[in-house]
Protein backbone atom coordinates (compact mmCIF):
# COMPACT_ATOMS: atom_id res chain seq x y z
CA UNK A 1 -6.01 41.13 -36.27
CA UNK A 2 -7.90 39.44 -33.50
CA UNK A 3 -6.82 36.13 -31.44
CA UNK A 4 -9.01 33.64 -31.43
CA UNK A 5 -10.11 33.45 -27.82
CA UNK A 6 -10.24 29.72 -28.41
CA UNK A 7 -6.61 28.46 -28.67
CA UNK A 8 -6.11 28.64 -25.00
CA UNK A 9 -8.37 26.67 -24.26
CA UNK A 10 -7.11 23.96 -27.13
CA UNK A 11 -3.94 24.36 -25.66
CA UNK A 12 -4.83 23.04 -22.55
CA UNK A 13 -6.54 20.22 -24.17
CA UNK A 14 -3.69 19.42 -25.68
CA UNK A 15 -1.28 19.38 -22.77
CA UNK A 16 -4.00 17.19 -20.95
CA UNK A 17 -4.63 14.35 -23.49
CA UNK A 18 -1.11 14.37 -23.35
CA UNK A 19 -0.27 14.08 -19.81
CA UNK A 20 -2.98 11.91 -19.21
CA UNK A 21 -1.58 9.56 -22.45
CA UNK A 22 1.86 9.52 -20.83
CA UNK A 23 0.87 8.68 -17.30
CA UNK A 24 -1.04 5.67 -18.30
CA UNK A 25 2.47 4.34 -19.94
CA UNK A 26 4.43 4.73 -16.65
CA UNK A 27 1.12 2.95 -14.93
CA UNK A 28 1.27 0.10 -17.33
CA UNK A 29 4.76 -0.62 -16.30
CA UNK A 30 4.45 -0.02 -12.72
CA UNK A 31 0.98 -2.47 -13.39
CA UNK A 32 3.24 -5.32 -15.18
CA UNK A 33 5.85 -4.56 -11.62
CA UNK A 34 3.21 -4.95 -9.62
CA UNK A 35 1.87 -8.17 -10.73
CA UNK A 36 5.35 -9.92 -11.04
CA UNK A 37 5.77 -9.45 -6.89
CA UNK A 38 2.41 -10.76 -6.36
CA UNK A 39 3.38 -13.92 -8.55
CA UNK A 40 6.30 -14.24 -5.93
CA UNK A 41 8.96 -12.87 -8.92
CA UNK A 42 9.04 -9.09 -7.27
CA UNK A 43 12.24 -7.82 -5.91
CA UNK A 44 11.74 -8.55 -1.74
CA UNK A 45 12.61 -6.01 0.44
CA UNK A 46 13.34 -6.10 3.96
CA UNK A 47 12.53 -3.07 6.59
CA UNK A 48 15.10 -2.36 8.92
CA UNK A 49 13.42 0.09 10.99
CA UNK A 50 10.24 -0.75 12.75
CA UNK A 51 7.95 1.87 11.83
CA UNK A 52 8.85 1.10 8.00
CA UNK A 53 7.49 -2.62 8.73
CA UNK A 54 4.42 -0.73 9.63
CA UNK A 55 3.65 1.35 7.03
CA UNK A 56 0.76 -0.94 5.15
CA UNK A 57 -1.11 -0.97 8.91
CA UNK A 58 -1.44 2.97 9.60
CA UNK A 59 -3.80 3.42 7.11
CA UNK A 60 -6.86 1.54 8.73
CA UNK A 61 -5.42 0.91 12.45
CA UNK A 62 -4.12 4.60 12.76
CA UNK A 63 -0.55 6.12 13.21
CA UNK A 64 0.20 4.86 16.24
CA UNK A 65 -1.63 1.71 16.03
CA UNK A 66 -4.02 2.02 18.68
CA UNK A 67 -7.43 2.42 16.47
CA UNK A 68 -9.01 4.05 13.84
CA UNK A 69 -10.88 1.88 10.83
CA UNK A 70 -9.32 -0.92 12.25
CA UNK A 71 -9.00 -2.10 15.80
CA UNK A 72 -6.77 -1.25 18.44
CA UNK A 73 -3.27 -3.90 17.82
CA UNK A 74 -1.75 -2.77 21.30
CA UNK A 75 -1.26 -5.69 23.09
CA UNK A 76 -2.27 -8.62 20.68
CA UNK A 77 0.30 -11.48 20.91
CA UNK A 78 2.45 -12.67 18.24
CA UNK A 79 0.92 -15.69 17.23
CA UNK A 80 -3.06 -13.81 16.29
CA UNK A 81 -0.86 -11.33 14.88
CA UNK A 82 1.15 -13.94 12.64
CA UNK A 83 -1.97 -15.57 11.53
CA UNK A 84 -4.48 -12.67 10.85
CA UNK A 85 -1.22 -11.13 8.67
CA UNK A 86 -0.98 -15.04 6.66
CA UNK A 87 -4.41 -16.20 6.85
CA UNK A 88 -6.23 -13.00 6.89
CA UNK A 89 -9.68 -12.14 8.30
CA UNK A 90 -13.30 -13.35 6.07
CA UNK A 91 -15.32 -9.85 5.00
CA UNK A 92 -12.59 -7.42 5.94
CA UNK A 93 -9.33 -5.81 4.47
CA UNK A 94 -7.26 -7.91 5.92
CA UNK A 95 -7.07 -10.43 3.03
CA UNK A 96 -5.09 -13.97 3.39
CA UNK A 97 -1.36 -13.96 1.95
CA UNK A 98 -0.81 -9.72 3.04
CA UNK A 99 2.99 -10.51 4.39
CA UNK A 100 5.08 -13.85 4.15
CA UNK A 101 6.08 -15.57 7.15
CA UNK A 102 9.16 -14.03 7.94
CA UNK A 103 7.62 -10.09 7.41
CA UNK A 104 4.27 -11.14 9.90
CA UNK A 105 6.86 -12.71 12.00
CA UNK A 106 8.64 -9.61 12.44
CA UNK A 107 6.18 -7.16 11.97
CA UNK A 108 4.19 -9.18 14.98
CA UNK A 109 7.27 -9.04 16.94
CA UNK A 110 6.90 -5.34 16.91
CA UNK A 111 3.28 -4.98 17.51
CA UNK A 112 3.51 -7.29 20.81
CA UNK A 113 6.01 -4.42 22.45
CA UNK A 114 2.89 -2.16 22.23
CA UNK A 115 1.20 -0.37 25.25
């Protein structure tokens, strides 16, 4: 008796659907998490260590913050930083309302020690 060449290939169907059907559950919570913090009602966390207060910039403005998509942040002072962070920048990804007060405050604090 011959296998059916086929089933494999099922199989793997199978095991996808699934995966795929199980991963969209764990990204419907993590979507109903995600819009409680920006409604304010998100679990705030602080960073203790500078680079972690950081993190969200290295993508665009490069690891050591000197340029990449976005612009060089080495020596900026505290108060542009502060605002551009709160207010954000018109027709870029810096949108208004990325940090509170007290993260831009801190995360500008770092960014003005720079060279």
């Amino acid at each position: 008796m011959k296998n059916n060449p086929v089933v494999p290939y099922i199989l793997i169907l199978a095991f996808g659907i699934g995966l795929i059907f199980f991963m969209s559950l764990t990204g419907a919570e993590n979507k109903k998490e995600i819009a409680a913090e920006k409604e304010g009602g998100g679990e705030k966390t602080e960073a203790t260590d500078d680079s972690a207060l950081v993190q969200s910039c290295i993508s665009c403005h490069g690891a050591d913050l000197s340029g990449a998509f976005g612009p060089n942040l080495h020596g900026l002072d505290e108060a542009h930083i502060v605002d551009v962070l709160t207010n954000g920048i018109p027709n870029t990804p810096m949108e208004p309302g990325m940090k509170n007060e007290a993260e831009a405050k801190a995360i500008a604090k770092y960014i003005s020690t720079l060279k």
